[in-house]
Protein backbone atom coordinates (compact mmCIF):
# COMPACT_ATOMS: atom_id res chain seq x y z
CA UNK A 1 142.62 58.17 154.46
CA UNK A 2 144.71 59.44 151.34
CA UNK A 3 141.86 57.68 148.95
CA UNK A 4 139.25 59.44 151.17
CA UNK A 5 140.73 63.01 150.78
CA UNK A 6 140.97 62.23 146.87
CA UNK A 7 137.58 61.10 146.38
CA UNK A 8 136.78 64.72 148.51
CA UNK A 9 138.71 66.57 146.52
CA UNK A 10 137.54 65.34 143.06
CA UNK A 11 133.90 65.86 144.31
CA UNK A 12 134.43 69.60 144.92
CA UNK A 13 136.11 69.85 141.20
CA UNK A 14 132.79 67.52 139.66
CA UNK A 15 130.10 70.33 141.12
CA UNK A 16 131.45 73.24 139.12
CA UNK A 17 130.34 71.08 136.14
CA UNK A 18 127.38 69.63 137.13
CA UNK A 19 125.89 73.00 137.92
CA UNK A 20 127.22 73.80 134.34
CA UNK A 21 125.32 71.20 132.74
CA UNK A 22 121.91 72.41 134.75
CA UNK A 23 122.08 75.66 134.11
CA UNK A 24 122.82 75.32 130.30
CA UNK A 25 119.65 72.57 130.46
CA UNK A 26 117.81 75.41 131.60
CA UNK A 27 118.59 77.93 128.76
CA UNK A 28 118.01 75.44 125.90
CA UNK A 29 114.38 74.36 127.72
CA UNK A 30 113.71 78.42 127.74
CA UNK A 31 114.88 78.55 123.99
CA UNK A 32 112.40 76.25 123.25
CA UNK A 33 109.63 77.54 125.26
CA UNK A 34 110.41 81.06 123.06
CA UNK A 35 110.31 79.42 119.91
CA UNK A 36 107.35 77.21 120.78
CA UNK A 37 105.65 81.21 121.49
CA UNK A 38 106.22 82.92 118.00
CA UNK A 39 103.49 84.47 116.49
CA UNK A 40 105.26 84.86 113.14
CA UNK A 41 104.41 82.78 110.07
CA UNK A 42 106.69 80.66 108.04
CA UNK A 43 104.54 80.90 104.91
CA UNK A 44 105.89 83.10 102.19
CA UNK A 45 102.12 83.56 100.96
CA UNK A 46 101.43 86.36 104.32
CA UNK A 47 102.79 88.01 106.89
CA UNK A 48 102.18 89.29 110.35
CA UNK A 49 103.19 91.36 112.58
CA UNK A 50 104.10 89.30 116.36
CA UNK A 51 101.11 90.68 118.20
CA UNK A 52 99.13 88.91 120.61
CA UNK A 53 96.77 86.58 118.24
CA UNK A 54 94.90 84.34 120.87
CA UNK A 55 93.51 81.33 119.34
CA UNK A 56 89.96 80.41 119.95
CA UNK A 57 90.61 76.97 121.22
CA UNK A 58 93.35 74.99 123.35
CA UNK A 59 96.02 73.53 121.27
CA UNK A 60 95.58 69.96 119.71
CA UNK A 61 99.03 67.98 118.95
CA UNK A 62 98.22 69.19 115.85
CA UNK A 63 98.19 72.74 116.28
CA UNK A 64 95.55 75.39 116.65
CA UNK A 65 92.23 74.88 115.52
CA UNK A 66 90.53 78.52 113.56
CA UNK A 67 87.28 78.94 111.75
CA UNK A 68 87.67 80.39 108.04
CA UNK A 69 84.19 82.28 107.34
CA UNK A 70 83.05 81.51 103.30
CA UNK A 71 80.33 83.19 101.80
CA UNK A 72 77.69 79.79 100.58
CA UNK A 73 75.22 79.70 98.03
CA UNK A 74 72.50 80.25 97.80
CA UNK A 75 72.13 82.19 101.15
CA UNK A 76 75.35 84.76 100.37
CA UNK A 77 73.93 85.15 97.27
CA UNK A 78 71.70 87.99 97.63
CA UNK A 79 72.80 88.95 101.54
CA UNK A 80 76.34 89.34 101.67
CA UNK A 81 76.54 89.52 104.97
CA UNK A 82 75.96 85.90 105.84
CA UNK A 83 79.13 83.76 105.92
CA UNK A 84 79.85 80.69 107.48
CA UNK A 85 82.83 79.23 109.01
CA UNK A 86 84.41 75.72 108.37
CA UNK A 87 87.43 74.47 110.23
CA UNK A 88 91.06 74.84 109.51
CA UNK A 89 93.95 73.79 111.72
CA UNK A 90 97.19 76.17 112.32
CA UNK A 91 100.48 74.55 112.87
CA UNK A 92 101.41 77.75 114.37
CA UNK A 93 100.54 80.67 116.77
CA UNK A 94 99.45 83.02 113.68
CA UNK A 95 96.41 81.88 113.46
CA UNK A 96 94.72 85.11 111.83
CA UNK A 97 97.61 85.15 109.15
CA UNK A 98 96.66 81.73 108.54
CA UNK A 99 92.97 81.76 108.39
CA UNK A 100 93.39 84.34 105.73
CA UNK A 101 95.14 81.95 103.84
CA UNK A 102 93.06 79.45 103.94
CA UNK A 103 90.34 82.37 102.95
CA UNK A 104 92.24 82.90 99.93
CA UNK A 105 92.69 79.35 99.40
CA UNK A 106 89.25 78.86 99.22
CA UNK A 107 86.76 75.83 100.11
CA UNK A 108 88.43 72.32 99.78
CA UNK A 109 86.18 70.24 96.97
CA UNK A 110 83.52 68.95 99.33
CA UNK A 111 83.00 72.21 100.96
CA UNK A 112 82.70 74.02 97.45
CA UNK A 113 80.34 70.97 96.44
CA UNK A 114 78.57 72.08 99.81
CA UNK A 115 78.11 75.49 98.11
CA UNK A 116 81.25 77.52 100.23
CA UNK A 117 82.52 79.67 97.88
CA UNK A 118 84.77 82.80 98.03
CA UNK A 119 85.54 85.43 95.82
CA UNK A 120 88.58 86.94 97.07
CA UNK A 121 90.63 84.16 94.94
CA UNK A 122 90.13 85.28 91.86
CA UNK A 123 89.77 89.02 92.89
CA UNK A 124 93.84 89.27 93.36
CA UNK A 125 95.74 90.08 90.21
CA UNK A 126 99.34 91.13 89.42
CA UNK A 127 102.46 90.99 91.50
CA UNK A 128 102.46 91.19 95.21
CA UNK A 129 104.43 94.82 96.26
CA UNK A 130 105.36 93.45 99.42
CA UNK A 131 107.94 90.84 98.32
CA UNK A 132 105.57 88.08 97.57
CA UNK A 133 103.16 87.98 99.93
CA UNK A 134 99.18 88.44 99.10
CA UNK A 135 98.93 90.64 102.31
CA UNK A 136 100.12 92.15 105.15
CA UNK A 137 98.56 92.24 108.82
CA UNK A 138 98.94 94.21 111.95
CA UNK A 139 96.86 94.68 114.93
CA UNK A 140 96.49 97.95 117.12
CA UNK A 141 96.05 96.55 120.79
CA UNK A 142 95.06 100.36 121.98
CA UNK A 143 91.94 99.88 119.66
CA UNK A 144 91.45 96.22 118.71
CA UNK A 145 91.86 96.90 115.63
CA UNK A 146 92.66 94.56 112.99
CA UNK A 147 94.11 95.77 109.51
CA UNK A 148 94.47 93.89 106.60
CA UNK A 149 96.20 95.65 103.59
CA UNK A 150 96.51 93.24 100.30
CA UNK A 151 99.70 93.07 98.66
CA UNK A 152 98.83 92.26 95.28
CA UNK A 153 96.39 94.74 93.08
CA UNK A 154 92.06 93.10 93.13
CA UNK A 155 89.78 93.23 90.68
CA UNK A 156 85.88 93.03 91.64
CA UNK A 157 83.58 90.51 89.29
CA UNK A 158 80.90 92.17 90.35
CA UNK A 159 78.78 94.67 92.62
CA UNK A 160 78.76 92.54 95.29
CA UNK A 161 81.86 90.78 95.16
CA UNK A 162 83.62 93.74 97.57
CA UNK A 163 80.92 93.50 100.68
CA UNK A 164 81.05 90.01 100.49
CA UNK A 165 85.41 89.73 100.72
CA UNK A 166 84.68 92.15 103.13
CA UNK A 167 81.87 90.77 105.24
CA UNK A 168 84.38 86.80 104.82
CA UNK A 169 87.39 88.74 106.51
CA UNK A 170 85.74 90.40 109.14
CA UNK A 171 83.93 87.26 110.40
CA UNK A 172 87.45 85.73 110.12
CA UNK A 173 89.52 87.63 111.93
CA UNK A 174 87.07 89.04 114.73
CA UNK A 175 87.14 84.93 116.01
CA UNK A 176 89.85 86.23 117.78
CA UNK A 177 89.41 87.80 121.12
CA UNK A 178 91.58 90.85 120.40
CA UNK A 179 90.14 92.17 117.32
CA UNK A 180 86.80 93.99 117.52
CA UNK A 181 87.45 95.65 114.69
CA UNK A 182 89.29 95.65 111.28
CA UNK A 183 90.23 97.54 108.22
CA UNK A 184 90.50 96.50 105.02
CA UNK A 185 93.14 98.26 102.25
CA UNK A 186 94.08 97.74 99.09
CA UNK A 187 97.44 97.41 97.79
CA UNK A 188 98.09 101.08 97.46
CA UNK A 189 96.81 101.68 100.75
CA UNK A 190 92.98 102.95 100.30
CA UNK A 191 89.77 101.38 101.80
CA UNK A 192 89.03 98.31 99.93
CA UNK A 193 85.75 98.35 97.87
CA UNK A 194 85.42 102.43 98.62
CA UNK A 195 84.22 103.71 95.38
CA UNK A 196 83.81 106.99 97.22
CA UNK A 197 87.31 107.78 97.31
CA UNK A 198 86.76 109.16 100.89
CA UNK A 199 88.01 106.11 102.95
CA UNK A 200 85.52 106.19 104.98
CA UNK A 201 87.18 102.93 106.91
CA UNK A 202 90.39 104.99 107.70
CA UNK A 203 88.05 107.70 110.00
């Protein structure tokens, strides 16, 4: 009877901890479920802000599969609004931050050899003023919109070089179901390619 009323007694002192141990299972399975759900980059090339970028496709164990839009010769050539996407992978939940990276990356060799090409490389120049990133990103979920604003100064090779960075990032970012629109800025804040001065994209 005495080894009976022990055995009791010991059980009521072993639930305490047990629920313990559940509950903090719990808390470290919801840390990682948060974690798993951040939208913010690791790269030191970009940033984002954490707004609700929905990837186009279901996650692969790989990560997130994105389109990147290049312009391609000879058809961007002389209509610089055709682009056409090629397929990246994200390893995380910013998958606009890193399509633009892989934008600015450019084509790998056998999609350059396919005649990909981007301009928006070579087009940034100097020092990036936001702490060594090559741009910045937010999204407006009242409006949809999407604005990129480049970090580092750009300098257009040529007439057409602006329409067709411009026509490259829209493609890419409007993939996503929450952008319907973006802006583009330069690094001191203006409408990118706007000889005008007017900034027209701002209005």
């Amino acid at each position: 009877m005495r080894s009976a009323r022990r055995f009791s007694h010991r059980a009521r002192h072993a639930w305490p901890d047990a629920l313990a141990l559940v509950v903090l299972s719990l808390a470290l399975m919801l840390a990682g479920c948060q974690e798993t759900g951040s939208l913010t980059g690791g790269s030191t090339q970009a940033t984002s802000t954490p707004a609700a970028v929905a990837p186009t496709a279901t996650a692969t164990p790989a990560g997130y599969p994105v389109k990147v839009f290049f312009s391609k010769h000879p058809d961007s050539d002389g209509d610089v609004s055709k682009v056409f996407p090629v397929n990246r992978v994200s390893p995380t939940l910013g998958v606009a931050t890193f399509a633009i990276q892989q934008l600015i990356a450019g084509p790998v060799a056998v999609e350059a050899s396919a005649g990909y090409y981007t301009e928006i490389t070579a087009a940034l120049a100097g020092s990036s003023n936001c702490g060594g990133p090559d741009f910045k990103y937010t999204i407006a979920d009242a409006t949809h919109t999407g604005t990129l604003q480049f970090c580092r100064p750009t300098q257009l090779p040529g007439d057409l070089s602006g329409p067709r960075i411009k026509a490259e990032i829209t493609a890419t970012l409007t993939q996503f179901p929450n952008v319907t629109k973006v802006v583009i800025l330069d690094s001191t804040g203006h409408c990118f390619d706007d000889a005008s001065g007017l900034n027209a994209c701002l209005h």
